[in-house]
ModelCIF file with pLDDT and N, C-alpha, C, O atoms, coordinates in Angstrom:
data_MODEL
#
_entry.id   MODEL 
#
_entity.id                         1 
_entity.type                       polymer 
_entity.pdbx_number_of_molecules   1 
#
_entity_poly.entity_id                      1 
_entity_poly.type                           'polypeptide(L)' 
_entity_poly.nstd_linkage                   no 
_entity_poly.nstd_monomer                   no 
_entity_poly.pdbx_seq_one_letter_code       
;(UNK)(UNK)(UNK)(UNK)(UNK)(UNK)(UNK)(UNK)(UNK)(UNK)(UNK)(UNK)(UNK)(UNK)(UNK)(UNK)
(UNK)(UNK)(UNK)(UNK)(UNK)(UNK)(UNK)(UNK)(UNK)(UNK)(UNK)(UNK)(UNK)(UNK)(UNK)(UNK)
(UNK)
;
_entity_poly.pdbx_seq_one_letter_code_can   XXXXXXXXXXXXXXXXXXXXXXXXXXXXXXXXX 
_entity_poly.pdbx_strand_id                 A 
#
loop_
_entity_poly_seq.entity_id 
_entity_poly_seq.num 
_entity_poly_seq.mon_id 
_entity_poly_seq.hetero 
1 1  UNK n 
1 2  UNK n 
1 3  UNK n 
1 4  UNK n 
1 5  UNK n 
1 6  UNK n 
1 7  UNK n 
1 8  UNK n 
1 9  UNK n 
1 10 UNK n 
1 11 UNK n 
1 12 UNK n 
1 13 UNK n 
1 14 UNK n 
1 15 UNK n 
1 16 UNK n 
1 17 UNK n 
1 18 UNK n 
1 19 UNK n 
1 20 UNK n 
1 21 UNK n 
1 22 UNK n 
1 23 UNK n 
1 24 UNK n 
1 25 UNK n 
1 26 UNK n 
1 27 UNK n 
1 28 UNK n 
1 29 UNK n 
1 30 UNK n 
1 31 UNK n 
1 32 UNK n 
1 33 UNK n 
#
_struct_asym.id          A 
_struct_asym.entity_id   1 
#
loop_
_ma_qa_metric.id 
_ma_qa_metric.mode 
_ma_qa_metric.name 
_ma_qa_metric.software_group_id 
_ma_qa_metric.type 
1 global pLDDT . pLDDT 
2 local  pLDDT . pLDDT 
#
_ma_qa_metric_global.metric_id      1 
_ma_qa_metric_global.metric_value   94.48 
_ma_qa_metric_global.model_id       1 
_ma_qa_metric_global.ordinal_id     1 
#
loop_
_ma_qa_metric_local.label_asym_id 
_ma_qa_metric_local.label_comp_id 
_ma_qa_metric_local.label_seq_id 
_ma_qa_metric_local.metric_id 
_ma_qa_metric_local.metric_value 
_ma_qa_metric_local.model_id 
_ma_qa_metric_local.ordinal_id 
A UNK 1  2 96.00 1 1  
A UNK 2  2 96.00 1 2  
A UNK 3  2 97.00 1 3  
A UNK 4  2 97.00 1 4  
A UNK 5  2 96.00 1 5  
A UNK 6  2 96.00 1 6  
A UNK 7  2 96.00 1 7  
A UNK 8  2 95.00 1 8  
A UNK 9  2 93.00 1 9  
A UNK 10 2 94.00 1 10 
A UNK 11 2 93.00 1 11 
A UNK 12 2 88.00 1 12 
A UNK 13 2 87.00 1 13 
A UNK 14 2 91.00 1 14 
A UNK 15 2 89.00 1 15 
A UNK 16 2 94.00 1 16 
A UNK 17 2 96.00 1 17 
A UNK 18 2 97.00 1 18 
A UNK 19 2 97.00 1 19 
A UNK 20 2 96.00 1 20 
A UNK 21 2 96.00 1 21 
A UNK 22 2 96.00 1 22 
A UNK 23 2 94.00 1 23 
A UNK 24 2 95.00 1 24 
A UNK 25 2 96.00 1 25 
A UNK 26 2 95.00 1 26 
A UNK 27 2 94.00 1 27 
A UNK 28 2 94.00 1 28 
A UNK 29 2 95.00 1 29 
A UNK 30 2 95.00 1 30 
A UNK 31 2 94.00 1 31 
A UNK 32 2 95.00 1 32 
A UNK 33 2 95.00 1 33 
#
loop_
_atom_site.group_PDB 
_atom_site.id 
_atom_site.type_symbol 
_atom_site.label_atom_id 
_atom_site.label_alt_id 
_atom_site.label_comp_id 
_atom_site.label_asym_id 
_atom_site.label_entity_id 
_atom_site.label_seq_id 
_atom_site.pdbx_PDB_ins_code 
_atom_site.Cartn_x 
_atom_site.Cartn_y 
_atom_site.Cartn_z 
_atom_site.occupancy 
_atom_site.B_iso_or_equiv 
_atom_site.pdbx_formal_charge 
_atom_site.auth_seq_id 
_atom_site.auth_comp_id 
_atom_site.auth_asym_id 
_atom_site.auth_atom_id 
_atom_site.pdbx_PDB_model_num 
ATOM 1   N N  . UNK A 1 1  ? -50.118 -7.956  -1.138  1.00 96.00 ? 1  UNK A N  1 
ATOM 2   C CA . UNK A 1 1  ? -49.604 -9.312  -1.355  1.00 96.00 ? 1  UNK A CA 1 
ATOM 3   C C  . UNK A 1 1  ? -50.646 -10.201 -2.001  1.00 96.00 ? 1  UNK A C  1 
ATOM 4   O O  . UNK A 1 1  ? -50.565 -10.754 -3.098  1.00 96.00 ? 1  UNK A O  1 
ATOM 5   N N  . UNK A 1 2  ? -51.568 -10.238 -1.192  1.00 96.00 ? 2  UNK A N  1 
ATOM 6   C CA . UNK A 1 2  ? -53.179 -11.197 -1.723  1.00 96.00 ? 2  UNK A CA 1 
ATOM 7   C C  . UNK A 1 2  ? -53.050 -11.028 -3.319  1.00 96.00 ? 2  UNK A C  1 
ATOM 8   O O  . UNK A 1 2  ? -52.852 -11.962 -4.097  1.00 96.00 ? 2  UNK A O  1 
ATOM 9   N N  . UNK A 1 3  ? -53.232 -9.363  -3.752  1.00 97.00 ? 3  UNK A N  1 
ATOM 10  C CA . UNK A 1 3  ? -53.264 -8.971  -5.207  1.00 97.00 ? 3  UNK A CA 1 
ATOM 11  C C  . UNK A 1 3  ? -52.255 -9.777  -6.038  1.00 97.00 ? 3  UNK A C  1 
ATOM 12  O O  . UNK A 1 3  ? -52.402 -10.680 -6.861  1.00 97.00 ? 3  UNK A O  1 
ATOM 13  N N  . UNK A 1 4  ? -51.173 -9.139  -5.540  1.00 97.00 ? 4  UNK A N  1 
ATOM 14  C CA . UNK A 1 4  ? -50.260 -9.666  -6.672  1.00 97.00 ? 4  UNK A CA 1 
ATOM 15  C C  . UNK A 1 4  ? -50.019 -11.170 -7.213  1.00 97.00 ? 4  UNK A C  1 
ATOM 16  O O  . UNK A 1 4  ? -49.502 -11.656 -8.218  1.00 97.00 ? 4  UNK A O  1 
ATOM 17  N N  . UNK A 1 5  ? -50.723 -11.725 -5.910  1.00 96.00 ? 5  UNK A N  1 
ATOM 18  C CA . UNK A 1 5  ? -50.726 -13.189 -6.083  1.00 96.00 ? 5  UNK A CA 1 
ATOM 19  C C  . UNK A 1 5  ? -51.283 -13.821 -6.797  1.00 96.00 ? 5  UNK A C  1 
ATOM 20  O O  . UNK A 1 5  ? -50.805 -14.673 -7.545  1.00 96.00 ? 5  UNK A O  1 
ATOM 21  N N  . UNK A 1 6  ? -53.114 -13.300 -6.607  1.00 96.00 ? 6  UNK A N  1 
ATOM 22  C CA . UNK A 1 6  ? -54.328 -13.392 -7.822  1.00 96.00 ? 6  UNK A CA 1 
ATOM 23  C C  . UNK A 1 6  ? -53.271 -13.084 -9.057  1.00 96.00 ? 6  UNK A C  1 
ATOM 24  O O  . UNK A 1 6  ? -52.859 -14.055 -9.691  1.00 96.00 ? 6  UNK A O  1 
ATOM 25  N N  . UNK A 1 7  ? -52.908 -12.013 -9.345  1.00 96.00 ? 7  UNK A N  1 
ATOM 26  C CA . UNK A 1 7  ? -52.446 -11.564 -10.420 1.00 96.00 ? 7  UNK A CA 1 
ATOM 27  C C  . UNK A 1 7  ? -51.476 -12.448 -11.165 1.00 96.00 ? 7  UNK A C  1 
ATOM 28  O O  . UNK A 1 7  ? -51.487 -12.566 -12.390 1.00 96.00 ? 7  UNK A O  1 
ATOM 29  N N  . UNK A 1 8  ? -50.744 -12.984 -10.460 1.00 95.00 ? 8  UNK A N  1 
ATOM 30  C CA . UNK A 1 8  ? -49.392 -13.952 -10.947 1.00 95.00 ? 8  UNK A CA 1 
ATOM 31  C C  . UNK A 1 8  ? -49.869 -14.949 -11.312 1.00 95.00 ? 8  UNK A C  1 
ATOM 32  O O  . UNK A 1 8  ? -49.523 -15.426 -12.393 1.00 95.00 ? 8  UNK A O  1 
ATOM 33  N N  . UNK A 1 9  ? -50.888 -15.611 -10.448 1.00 93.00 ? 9  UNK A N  1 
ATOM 34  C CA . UNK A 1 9  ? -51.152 -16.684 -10.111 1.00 93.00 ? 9  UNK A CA 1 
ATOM 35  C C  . UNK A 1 9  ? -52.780 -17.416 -11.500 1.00 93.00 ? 9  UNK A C  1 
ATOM 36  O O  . UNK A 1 9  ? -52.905 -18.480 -12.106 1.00 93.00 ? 9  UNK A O  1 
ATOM 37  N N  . UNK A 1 10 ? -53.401 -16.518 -11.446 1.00 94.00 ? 10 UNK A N  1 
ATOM 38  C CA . UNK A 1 10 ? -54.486 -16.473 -12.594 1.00 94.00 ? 10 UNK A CA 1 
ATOM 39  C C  . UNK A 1 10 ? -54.111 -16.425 -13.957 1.00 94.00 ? 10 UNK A C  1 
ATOM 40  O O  . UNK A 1 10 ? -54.391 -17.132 -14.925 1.00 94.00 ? 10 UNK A O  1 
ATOM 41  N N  . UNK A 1 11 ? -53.258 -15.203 -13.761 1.00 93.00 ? 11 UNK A N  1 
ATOM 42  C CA . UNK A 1 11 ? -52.972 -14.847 -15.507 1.00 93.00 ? 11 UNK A CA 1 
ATOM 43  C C  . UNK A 1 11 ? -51.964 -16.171 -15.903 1.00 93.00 ? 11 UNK A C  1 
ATOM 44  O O  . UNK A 1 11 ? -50.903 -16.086 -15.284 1.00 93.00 ? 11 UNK A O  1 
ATOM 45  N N  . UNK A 1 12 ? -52.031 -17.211 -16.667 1.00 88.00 ? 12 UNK A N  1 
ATOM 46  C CA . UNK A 1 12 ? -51.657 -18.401 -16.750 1.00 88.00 ? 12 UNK A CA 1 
ATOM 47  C C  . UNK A 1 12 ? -50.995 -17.866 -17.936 1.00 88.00 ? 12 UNK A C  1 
ATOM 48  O O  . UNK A 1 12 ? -49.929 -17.405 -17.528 1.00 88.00 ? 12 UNK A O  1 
ATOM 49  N N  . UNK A 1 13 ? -51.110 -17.641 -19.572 1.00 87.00 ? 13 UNK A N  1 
ATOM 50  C CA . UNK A 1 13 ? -50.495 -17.134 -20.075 1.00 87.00 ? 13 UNK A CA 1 
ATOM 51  C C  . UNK A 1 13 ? -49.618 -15.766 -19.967 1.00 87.00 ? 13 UNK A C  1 
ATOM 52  O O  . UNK A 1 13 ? -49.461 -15.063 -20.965 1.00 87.00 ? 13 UNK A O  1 
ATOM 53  N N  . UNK A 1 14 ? -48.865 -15.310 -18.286 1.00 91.00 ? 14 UNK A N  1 
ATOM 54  C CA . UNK A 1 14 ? -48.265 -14.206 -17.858 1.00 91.00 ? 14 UNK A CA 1 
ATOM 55  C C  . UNK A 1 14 ? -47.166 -14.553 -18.220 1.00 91.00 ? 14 UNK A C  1 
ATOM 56  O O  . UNK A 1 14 ? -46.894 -15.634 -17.697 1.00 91.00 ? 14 UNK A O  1 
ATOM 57  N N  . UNK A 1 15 ? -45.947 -13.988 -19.206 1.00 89.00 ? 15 UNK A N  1 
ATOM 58  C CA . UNK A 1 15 ? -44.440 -14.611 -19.587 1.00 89.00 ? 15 UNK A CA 1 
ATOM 59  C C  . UNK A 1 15 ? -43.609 -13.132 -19.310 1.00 89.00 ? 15 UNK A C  1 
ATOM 60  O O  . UNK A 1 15 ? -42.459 -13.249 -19.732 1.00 89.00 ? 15 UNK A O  1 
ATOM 61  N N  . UNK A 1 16 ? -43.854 -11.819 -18.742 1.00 94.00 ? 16 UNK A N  1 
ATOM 62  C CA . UNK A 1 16 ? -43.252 -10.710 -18.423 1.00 94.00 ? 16 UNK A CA 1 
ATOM 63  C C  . UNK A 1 16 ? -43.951 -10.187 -17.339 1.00 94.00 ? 16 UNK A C  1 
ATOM 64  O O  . UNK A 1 16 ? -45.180 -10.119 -17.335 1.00 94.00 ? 16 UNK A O  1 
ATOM 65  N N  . UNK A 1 17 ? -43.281 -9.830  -16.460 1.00 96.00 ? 17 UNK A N  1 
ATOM 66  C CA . UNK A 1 17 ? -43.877 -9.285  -15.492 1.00 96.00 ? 17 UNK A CA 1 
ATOM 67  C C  . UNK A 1 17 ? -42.783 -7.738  -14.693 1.00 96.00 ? 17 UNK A C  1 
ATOM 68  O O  . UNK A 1 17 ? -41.749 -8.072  -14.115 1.00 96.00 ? 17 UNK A O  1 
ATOM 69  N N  . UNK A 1 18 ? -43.020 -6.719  -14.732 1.00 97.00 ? 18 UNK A N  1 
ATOM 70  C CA . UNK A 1 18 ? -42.347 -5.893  -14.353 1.00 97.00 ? 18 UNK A CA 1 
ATOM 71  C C  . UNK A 1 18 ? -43.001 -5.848  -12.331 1.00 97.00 ? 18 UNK A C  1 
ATOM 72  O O  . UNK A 1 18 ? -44.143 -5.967  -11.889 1.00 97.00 ? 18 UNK A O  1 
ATOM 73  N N  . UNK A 1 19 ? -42.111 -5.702  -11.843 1.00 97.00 ? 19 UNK A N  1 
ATOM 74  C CA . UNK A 1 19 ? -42.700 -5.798  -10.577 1.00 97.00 ? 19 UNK A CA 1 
ATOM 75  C C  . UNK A 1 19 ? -42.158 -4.788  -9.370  1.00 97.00 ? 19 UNK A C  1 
ATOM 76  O O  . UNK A 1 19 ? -42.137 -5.133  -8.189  1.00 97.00 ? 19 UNK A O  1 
ATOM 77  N N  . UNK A 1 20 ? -41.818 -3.767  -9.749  1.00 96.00 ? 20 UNK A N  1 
ATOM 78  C CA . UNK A 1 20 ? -40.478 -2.748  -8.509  1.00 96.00 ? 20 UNK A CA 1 
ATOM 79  C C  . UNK A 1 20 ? -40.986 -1.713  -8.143  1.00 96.00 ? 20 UNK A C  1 
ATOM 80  O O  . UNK A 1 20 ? -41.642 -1.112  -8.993  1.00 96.00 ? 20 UNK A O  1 
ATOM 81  N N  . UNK A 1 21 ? -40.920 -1.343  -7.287  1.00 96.00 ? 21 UNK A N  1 
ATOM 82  C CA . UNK A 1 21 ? -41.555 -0.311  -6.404  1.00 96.00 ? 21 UNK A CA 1 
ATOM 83  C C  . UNK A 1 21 ? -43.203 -0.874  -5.609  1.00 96.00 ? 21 UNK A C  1 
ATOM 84  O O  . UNK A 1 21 ? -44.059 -0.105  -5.172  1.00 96.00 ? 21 UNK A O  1 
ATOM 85  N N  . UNK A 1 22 ? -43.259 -2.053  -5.608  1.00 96.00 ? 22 UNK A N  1 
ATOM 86  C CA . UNK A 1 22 ? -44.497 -2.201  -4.789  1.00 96.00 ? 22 UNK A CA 1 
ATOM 87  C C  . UNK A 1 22 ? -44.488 -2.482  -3.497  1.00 96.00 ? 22 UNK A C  1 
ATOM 88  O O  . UNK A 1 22 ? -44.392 -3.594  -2.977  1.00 96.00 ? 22 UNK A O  1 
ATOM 89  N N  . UNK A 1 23 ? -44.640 -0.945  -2.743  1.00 94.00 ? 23 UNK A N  1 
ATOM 90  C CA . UNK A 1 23 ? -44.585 -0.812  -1.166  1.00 94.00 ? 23 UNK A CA 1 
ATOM 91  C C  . UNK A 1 23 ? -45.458 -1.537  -0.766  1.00 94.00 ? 23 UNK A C  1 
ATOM 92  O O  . UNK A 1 23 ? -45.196 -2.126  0.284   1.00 94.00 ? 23 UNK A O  1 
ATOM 93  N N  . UNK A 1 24 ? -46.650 -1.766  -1.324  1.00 95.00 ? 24 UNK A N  1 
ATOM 94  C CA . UNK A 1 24 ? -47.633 -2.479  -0.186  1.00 95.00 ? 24 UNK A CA 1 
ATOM 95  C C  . UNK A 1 24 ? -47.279 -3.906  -0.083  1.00 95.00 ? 24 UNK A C  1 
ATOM 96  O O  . UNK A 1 24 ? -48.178 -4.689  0.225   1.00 95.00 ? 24 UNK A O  1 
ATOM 97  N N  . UNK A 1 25 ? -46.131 -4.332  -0.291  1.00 96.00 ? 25 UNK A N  1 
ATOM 98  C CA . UNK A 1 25 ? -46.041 -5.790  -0.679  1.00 96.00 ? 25 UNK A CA 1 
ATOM 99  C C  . UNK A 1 25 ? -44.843 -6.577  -0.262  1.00 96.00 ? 25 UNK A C  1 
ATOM 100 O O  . UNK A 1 25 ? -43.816 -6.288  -0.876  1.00 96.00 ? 25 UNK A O  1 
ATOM 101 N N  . UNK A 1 26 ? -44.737 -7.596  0.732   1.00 95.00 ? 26 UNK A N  1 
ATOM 102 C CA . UNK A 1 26 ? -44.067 -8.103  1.687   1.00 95.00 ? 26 UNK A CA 1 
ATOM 103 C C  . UNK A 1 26 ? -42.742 -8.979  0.640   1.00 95.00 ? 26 UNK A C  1 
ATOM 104 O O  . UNK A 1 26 ? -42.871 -9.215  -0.561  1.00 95.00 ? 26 UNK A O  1 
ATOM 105 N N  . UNK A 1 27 ? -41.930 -9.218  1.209   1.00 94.00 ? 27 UNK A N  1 
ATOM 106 C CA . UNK A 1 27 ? -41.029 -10.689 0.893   1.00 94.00 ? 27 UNK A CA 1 
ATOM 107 C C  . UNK A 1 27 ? -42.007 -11.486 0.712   1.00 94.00 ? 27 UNK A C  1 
ATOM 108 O O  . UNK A 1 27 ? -42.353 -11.963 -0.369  1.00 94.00 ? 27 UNK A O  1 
ATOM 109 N N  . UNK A 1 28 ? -42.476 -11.659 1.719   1.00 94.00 ? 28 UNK A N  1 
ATOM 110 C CA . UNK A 1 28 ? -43.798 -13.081 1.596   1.00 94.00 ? 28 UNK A CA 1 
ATOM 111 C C  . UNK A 1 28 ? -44.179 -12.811 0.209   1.00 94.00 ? 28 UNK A C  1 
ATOM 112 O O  . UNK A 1 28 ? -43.646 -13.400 -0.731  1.00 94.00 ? 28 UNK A O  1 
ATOM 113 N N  . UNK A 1 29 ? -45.115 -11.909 0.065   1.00 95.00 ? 29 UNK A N  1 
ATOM 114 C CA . UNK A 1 29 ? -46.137 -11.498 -1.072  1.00 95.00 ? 29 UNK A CA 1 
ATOM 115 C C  . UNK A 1 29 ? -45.316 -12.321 -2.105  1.00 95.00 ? 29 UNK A C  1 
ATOM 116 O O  . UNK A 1 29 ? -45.662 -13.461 -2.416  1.00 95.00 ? 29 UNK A O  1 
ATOM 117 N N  . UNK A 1 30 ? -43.744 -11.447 -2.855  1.00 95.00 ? 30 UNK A N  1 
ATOM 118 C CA . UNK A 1 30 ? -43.775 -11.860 -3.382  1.00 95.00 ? 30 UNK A CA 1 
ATOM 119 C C  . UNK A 1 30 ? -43.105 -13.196 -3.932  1.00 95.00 ? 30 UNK A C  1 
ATOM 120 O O  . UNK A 1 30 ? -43.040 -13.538 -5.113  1.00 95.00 ? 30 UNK A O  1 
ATOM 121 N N  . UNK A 1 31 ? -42.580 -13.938 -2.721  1.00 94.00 ? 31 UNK A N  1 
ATOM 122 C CA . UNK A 1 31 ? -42.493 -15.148 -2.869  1.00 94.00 ? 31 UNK A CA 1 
ATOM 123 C C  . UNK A 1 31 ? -43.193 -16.136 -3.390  1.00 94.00 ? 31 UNK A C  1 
ATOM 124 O O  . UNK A 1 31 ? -42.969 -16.861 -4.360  1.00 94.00 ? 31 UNK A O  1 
ATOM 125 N N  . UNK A 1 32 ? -44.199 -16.078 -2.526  1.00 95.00 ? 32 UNK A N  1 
ATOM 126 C CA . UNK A 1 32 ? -45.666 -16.492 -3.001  1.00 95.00 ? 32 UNK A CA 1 
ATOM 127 C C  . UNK A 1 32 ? -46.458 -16.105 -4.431  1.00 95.00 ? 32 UNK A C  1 
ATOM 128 O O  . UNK A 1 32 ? -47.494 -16.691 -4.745  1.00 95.00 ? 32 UNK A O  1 
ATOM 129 N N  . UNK A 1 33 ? -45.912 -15.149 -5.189  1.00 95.00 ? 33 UNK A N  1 
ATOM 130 C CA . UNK A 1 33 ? -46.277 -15.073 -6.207  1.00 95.00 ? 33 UNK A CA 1 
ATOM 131 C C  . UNK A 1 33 ? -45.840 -15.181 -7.492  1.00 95.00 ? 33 UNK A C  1 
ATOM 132 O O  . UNK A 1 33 ? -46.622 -15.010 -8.427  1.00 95.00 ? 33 UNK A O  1 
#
């Protein structure tokens, strides 16, 4: 969750994001991200 968040959250020019199959990673996670 932490990760994907940095990840979403940093990459400021991010406009695609594929995101499925990530077991380690809550509702929360990716709400939050």
């Amino acid at each position: 969750d932490m990760a994907l968040c940095m990840v979403m959250g940093n990459l400021t020019r991010l406009q695609d994001a594929k995101l499925v199959h990530l077991t380690n990673c809550t509702r929360e996670g990716f709400e939050l991200a």
